[in-house]
N, C-alpha and C. Protein backbone atom coordinates (compact mmCIF):
# COMPACT_ATOMS: atom_id res chain seq x y z
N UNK A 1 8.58 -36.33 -33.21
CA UNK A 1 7.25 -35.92 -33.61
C UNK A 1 6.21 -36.53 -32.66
N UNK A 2 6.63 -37.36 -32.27
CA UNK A 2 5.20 -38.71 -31.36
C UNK A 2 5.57 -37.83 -30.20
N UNK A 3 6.61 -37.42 -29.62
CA UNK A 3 6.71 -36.87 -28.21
C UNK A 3 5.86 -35.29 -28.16
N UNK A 4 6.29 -34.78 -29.77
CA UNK A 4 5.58 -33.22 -29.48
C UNK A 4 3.79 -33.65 -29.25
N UNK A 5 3.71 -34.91 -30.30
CA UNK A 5 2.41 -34.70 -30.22
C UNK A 5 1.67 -35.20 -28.90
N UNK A 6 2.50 -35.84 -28.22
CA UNK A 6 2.20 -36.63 -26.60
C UNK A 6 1.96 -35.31 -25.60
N UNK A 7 3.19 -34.31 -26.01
CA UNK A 7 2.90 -33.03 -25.18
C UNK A 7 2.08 -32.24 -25.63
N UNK A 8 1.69 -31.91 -26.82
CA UNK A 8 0.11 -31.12 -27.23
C UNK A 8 -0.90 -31.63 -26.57
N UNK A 9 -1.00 -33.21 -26.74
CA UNK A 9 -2.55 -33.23 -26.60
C UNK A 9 -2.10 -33.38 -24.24
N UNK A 10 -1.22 -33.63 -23.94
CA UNK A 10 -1.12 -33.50 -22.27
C UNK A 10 -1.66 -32.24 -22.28
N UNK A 11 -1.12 -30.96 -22.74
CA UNK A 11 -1.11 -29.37 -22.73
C UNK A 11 -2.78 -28.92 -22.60
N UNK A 12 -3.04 -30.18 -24.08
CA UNK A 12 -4.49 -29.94 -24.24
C UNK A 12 -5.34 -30.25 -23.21
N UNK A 13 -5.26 -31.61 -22.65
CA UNK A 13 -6.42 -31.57 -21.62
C UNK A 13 -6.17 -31.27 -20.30
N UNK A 14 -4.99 -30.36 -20.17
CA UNK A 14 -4.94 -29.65 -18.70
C UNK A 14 -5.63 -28.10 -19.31
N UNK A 15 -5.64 -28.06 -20.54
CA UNK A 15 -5.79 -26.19 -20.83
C UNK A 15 -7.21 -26.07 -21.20
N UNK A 16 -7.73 -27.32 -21.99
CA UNK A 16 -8.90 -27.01 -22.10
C UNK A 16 -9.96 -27.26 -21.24
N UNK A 17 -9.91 -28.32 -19.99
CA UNK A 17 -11.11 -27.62 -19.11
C UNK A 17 -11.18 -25.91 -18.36
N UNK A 18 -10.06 -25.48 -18.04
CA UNK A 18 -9.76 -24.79 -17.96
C UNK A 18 -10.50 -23.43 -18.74
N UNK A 19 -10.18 -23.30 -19.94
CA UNK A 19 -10.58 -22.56 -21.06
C UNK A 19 -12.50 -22.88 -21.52
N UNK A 20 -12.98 -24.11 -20.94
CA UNK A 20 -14.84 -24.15 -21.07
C UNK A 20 -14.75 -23.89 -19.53
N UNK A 21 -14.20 -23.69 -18.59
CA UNK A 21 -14.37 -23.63 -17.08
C UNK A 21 -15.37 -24.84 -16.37
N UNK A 22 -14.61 -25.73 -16.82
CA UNK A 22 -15.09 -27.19 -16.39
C UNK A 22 -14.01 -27.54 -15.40
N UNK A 23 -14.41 -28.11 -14.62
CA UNK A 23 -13.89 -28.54 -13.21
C UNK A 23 -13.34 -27.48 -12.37
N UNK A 24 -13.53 -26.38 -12.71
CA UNK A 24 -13.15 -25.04 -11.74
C UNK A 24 -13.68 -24.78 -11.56
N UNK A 25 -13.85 -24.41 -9.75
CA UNK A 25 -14.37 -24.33 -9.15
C UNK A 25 -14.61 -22.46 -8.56
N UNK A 26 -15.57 -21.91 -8.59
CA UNK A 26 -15.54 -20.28 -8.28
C UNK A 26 -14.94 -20.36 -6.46
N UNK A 27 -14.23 -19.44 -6.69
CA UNK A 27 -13.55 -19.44 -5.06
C UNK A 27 -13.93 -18.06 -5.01
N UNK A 28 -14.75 -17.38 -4.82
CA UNK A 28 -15.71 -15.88 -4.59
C UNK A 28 -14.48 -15.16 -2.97
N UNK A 29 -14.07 -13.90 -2.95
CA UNK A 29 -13.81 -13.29 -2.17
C UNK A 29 -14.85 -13.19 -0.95
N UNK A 30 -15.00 -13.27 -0.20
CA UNK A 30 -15.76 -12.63 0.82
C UNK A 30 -14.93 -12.61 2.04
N UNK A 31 -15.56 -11.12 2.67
CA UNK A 31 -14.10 -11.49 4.17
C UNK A 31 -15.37 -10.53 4.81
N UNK A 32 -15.45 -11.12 6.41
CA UNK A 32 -16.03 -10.78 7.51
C UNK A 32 -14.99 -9.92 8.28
N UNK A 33 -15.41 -8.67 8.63
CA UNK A 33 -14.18 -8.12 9.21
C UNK A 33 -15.00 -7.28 10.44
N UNK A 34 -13.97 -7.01 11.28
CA UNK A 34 -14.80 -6.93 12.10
C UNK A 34 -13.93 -6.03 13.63
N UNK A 35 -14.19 -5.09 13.91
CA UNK A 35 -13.98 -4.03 14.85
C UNK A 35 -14.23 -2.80 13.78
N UNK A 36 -14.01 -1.82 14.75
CA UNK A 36 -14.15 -0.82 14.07
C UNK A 36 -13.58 0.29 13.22
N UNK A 37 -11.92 0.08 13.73
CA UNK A 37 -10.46 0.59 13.15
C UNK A 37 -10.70 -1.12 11.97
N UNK A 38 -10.87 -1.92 11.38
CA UNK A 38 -10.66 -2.90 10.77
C UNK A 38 -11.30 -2.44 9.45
N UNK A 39 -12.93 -1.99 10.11
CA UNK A 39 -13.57 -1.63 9.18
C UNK A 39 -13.36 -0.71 8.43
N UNK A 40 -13.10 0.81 9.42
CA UNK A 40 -12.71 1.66 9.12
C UNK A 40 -11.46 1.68 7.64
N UNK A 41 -10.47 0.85 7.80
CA UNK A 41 -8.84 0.38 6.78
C UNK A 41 -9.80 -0.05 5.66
N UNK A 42 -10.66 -1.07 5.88
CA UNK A 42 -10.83 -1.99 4.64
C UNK A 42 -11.85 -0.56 4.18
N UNK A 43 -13.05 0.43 4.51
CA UNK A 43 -13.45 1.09 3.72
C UNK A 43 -12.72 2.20 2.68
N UNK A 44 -10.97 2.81 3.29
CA UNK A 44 -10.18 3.63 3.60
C UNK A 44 -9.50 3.04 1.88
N UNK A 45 -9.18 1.45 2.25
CA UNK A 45 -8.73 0.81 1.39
C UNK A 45 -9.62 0.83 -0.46
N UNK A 46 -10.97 0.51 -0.01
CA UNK A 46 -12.10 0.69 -1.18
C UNK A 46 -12.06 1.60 -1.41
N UNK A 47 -12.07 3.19 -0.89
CA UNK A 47 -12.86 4.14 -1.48
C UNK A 47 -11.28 4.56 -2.46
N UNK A 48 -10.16 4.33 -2.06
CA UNK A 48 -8.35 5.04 -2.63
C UNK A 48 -8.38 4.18 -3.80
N UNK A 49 -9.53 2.84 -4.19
CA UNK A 49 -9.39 2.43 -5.46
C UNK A 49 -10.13 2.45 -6.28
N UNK A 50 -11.21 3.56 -5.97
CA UNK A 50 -12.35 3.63 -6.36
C UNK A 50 -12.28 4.38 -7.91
N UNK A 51 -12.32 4.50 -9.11
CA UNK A 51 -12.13 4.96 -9.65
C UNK A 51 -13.28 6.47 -10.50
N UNK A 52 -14.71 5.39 -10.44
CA UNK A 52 -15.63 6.11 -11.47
C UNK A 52 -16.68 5.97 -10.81
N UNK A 53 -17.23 5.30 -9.92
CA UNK A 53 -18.46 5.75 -9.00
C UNK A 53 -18.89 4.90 -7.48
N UNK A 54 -18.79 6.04 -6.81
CA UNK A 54 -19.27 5.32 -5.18
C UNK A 54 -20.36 5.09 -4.65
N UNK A 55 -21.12 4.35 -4.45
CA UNK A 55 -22.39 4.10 -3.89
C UNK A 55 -22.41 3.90 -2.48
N UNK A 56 -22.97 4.84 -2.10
CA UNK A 56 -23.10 4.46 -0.08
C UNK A 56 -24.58 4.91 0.50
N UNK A 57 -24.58 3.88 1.52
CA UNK A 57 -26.27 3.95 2.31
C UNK A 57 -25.62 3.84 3.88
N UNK A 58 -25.88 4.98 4.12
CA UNK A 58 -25.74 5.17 5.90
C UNK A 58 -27.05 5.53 6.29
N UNK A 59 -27.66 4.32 7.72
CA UNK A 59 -28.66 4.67 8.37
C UNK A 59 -28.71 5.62 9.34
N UNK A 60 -27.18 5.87 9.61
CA UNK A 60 -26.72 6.97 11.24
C UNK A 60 -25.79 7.95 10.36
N UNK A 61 -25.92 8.67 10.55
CA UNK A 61 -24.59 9.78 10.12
C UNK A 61 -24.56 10.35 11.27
N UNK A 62 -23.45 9.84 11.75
CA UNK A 62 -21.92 10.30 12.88
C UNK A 62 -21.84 11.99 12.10
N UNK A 63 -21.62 12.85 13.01
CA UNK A 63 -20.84 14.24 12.58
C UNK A 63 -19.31 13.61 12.46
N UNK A 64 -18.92 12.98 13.32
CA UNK A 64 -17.31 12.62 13.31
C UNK A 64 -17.19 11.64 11.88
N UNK A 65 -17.88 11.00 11.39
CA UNK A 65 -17.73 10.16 10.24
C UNK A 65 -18.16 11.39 8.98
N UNK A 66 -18.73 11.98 8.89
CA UNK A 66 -18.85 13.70 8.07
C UNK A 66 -18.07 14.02 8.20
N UNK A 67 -17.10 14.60 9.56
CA UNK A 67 -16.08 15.14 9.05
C UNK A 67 -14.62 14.54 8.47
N UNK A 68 -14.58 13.20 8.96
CA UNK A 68 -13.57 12.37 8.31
C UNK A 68 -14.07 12.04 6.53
N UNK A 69 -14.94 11.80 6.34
CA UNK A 69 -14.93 11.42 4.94
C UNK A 69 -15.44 12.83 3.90
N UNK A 70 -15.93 13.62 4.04
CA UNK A 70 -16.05 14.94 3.29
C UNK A 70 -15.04 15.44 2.96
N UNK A 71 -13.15 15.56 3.20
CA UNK A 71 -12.07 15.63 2.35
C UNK A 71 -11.85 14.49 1.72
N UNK A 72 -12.41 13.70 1.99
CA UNK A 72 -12.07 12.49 0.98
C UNK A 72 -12.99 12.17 -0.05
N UNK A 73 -14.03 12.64 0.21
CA UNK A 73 -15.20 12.88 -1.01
C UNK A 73 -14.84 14.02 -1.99
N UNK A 74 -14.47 15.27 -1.28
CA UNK A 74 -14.11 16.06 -2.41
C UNK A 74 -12.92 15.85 -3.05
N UNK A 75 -12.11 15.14 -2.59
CA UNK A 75 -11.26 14.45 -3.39
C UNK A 75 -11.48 13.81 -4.44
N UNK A 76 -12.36 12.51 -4.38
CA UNK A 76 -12.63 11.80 -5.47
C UNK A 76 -13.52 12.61 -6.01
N UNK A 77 -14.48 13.50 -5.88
CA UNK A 77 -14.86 14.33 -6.52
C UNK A 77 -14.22 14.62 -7.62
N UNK A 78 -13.12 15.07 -7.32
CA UNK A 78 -12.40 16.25 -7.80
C UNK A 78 -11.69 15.28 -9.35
N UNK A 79 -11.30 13.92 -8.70
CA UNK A 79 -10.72 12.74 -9.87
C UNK A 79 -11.89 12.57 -10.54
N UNK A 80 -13.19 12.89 -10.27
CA UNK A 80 -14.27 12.59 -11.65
C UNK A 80 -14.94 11.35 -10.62
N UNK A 81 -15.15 10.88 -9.58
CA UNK A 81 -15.64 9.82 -8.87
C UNK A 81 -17.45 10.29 -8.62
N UNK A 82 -18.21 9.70 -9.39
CA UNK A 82 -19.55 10.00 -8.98
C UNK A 82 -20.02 9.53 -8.00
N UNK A 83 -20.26 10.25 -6.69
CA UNK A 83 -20.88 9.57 -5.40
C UNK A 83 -22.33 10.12 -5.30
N UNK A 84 -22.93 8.67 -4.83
CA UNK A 84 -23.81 9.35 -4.34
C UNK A 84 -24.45 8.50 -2.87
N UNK A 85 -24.97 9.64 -2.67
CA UNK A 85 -25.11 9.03 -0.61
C UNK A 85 -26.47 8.87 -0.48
N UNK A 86 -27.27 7.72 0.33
CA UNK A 86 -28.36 7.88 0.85
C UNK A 86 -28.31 8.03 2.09
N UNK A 87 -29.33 8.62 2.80
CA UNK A 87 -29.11 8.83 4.31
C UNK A 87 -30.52 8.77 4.77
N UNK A 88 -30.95 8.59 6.03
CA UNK A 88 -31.89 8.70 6.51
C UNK A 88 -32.51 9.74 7.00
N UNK A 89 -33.99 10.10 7.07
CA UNK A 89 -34.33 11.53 7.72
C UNK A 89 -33.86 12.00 8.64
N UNK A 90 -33.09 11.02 9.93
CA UNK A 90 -32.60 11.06 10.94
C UNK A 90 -31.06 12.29 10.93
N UNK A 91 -30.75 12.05 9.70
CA UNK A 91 -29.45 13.20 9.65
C UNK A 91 -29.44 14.18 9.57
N UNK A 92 -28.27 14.91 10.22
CA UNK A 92 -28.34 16.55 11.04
C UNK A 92 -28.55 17.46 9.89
N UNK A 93 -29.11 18.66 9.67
CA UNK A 93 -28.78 19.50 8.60
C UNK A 93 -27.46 20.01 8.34
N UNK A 94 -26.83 19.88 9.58
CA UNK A 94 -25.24 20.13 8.76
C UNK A 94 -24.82 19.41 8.23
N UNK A 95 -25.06 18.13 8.90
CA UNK A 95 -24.21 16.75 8.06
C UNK A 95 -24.91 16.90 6.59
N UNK A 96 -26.03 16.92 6.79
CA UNK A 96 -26.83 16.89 5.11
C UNK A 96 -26.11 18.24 4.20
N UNK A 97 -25.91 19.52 4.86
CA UNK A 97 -25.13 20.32 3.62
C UNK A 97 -24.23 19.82 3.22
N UNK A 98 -22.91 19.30 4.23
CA UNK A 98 -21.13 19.13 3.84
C UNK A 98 -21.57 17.78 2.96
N UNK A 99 -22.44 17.14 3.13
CA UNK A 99 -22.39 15.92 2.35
C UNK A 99 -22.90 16.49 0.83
N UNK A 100 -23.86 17.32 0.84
CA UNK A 100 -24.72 17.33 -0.74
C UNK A 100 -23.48 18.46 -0.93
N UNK A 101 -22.35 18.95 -0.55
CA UNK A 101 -21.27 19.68 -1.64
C UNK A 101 -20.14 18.90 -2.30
N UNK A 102 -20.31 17.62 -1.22
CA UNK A 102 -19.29 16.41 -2.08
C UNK A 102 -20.10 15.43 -3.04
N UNK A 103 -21.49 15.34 -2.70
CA UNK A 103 -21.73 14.10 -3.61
C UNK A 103 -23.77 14.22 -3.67
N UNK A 104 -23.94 13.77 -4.45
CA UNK A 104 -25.29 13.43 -5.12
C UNK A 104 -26.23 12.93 -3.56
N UNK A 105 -27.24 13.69 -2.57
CA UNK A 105 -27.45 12.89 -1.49
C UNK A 105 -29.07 12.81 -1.74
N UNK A 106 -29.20 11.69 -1.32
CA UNK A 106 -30.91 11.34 -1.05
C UNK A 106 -31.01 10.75 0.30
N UNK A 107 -32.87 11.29 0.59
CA UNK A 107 -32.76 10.46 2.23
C UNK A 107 -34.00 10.05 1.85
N UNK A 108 -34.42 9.02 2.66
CA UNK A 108 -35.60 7.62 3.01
C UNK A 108 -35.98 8.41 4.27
N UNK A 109 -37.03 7.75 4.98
CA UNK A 109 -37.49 7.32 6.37
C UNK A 109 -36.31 6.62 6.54
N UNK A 110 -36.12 4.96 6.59
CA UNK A 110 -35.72 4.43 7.09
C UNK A 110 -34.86 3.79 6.64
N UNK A 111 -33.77 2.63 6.84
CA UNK A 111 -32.82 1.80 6.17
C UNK A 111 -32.91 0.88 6.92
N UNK A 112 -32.31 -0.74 6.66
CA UNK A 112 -32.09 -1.53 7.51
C UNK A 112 -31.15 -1.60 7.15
N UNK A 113 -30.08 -1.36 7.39
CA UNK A 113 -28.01 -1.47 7.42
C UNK A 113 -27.73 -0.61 6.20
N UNK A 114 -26.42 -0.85 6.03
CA UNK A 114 -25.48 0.29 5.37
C UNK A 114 -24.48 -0.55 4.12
N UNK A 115 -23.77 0.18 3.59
CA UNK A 115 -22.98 -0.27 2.78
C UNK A 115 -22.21 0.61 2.11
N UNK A 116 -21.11 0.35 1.29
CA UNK A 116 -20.77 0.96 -0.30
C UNK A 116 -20.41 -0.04 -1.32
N UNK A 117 -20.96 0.75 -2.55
CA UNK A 117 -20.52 -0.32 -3.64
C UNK A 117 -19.59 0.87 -4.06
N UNK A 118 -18.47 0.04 -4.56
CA UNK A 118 -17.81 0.56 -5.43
C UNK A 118 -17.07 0.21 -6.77
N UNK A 119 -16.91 0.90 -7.91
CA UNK A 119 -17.21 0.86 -9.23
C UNK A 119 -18.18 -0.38 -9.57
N UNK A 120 -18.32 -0.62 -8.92
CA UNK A 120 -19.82 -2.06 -9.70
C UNK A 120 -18.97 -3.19 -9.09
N UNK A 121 -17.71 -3.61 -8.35
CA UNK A 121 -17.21 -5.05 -8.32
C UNK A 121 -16.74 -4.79 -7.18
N UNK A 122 -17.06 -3.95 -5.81
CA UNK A 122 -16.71 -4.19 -4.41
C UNK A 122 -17.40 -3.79 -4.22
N UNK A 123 -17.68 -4.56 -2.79
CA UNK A 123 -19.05 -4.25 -2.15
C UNK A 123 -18.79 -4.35 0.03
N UNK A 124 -19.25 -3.57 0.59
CA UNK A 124 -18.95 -3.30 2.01
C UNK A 124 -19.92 -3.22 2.65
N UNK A 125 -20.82 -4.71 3.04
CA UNK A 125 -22.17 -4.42 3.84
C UNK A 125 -21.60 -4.52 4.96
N UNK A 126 -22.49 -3.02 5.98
CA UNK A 126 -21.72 -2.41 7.39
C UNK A 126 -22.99 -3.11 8.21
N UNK A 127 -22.70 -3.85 9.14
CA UNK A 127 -23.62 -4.74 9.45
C UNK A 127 -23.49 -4.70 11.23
N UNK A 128 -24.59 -4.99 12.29
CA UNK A 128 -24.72 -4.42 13.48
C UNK A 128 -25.72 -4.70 13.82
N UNK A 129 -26.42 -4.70 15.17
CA UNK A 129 -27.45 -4.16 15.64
C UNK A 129 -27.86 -3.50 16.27
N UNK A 130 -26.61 -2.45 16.66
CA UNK A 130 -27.01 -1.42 16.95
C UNK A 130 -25.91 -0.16 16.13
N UNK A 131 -26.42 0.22 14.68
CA UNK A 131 -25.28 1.22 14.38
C UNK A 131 -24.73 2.42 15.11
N UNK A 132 -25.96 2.78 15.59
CA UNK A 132 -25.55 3.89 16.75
C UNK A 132 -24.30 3.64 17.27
N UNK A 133 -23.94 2.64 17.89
CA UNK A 133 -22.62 2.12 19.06
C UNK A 133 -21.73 2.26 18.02
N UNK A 134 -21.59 2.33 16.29
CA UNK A 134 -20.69 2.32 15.66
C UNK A 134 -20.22 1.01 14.83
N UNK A 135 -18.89 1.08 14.25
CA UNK A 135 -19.05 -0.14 13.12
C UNK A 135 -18.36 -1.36 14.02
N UNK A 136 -19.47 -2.40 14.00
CA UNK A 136 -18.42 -3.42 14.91
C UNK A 136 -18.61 -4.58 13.73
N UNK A 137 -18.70 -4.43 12.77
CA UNK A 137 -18.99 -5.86 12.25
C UNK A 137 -19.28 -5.44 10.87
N UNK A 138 -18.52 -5.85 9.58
CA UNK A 138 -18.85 -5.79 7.66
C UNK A 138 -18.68 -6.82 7.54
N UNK A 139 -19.00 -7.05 6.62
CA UNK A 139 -18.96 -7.92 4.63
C UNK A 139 -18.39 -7.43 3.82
N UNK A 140 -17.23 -7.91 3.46
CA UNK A 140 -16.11 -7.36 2.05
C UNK A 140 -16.45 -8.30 1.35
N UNK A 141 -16.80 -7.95 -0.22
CA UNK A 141 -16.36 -9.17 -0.92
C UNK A 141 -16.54 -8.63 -2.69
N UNK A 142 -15.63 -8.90 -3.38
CA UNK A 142 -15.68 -8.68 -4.77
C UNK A 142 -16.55 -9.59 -5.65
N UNK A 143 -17.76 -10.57 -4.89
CA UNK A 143 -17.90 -11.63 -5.59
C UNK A 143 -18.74 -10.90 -6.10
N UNK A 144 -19.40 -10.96 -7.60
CA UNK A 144 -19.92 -10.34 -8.78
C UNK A 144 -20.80 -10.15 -8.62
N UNK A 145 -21.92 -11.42 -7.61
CA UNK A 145 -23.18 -12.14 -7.71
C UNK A 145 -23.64 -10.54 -6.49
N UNK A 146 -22.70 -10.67 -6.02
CA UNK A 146 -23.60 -10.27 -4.42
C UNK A 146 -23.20 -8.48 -4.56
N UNK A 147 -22.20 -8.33 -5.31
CA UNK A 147 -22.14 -6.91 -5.71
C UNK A 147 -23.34 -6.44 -6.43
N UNK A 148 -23.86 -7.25 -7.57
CA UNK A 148 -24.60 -7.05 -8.44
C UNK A 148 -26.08 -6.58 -7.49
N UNK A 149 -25.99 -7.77 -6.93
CA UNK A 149 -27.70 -7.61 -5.79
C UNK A 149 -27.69 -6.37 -5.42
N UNK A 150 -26.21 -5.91 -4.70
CA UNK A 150 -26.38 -5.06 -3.59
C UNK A 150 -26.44 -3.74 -4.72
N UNK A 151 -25.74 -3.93 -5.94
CA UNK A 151 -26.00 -2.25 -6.31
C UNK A 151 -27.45 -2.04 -6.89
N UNK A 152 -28.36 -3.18 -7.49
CA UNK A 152 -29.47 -3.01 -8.04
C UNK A 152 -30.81 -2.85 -6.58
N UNK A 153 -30.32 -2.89 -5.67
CA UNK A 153 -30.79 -2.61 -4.25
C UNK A 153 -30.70 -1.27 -3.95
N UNK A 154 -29.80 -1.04 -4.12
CA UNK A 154 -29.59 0.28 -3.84
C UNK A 154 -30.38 1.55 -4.93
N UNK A 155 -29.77 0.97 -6.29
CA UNK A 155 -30.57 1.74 -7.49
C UNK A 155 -31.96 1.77 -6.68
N UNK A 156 -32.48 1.00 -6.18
CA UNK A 156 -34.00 0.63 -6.06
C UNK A 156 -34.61 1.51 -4.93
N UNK A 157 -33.66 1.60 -3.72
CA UNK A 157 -33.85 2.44 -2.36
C UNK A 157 -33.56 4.13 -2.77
N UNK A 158 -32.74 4.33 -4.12
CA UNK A 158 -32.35 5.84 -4.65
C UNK A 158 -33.65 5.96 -5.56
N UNK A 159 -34.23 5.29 -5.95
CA UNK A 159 -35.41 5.67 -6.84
C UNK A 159 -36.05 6.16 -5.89
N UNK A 160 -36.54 5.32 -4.94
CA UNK A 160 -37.49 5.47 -4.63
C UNK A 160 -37.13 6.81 -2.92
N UNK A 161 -36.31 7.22 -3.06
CA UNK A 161 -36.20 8.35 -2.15
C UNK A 161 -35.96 9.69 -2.56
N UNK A 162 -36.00 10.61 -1.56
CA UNK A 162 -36.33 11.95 -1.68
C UNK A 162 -34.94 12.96 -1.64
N UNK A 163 -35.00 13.50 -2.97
CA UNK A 163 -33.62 14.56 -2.83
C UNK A 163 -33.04 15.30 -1.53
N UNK A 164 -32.33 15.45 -1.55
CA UNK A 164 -31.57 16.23 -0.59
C UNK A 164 -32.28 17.98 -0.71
N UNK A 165 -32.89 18.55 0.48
CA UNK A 165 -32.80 19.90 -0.29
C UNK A 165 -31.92 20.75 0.72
């Protein structure tokens, strides 16, 4: 009996800081990734687990990045995935049709960088200084804090921009 109760209360004070999350420490995901086939996998990777809604802000729309991701939009489309795209005035009118038949699009004047959130707990800031040259440099990270920022940022840049017509 003295031994069970020696191992309850050991059990106990390894389980219960644990259980108030005292002395644990948050170890937050974040990963810097970086070329452009790198970026390319890790977005490839987000959008195939995406389940119920995609959030993306491109300051450049590539025709070649339109035509790679528009079967993959009507795809998740098609699974019930609500996307919706912001883009800048800067984008072609073709790119702007094939995009507003896969997903919800709004454009700004302007953006300073890019991203996607996806379902509310991944987040992909596409980061550069010159996007034009293409993706040489993101931010992956599932941490809650910085997902949260980036999608109520975004809500904020979709309010305040102009439908697709």
């Amino acid at each position: 009996e003295n031994n069970l109760k020696l191992s309850l209360d050991e059990a106990l004070g390894e389980l219960q800081p644990l259980y108030e999350k005292k002395d644990v420490k948050e170890k937050p995901d974040i990963w810097i990734v970086r070329g452009q086939n790198n970026i390319l996998d890790k977005i490839k990777e987000t959008l195939d687990r995406t389940k119920r809604e995609l959030l993306v802000a491109v300051p450049v729309v590539p025709e070649a990045i339109v035509t790679l991701a528009a079967p993959l939009l009507s795809i998740m489309r098609d699974r019930g995935v609500k996307v919706s795209i912001l883009v800048t005035s800067s984008a072609g009118r073709d790119a702007l049709r094939r995009l507003r038949s896969v997903a919800d699009v709004r454009v700004r004047e302007q953006m300073f960088g890019g991203g996607i959130i996806s379902d509310s707990d991944q987040i992909i800031l596409l980061l550069g200084e010159e996007p034009e040259k293409g993706l040489t440099l993101a931010i992956s990270s599932d941490h809650i804090g910085l997902v949260k920022f980036g999608k109520n940022y975004f809500e904020y840049l979709w309010e305040n921009s102009k439908p697709s017509l």
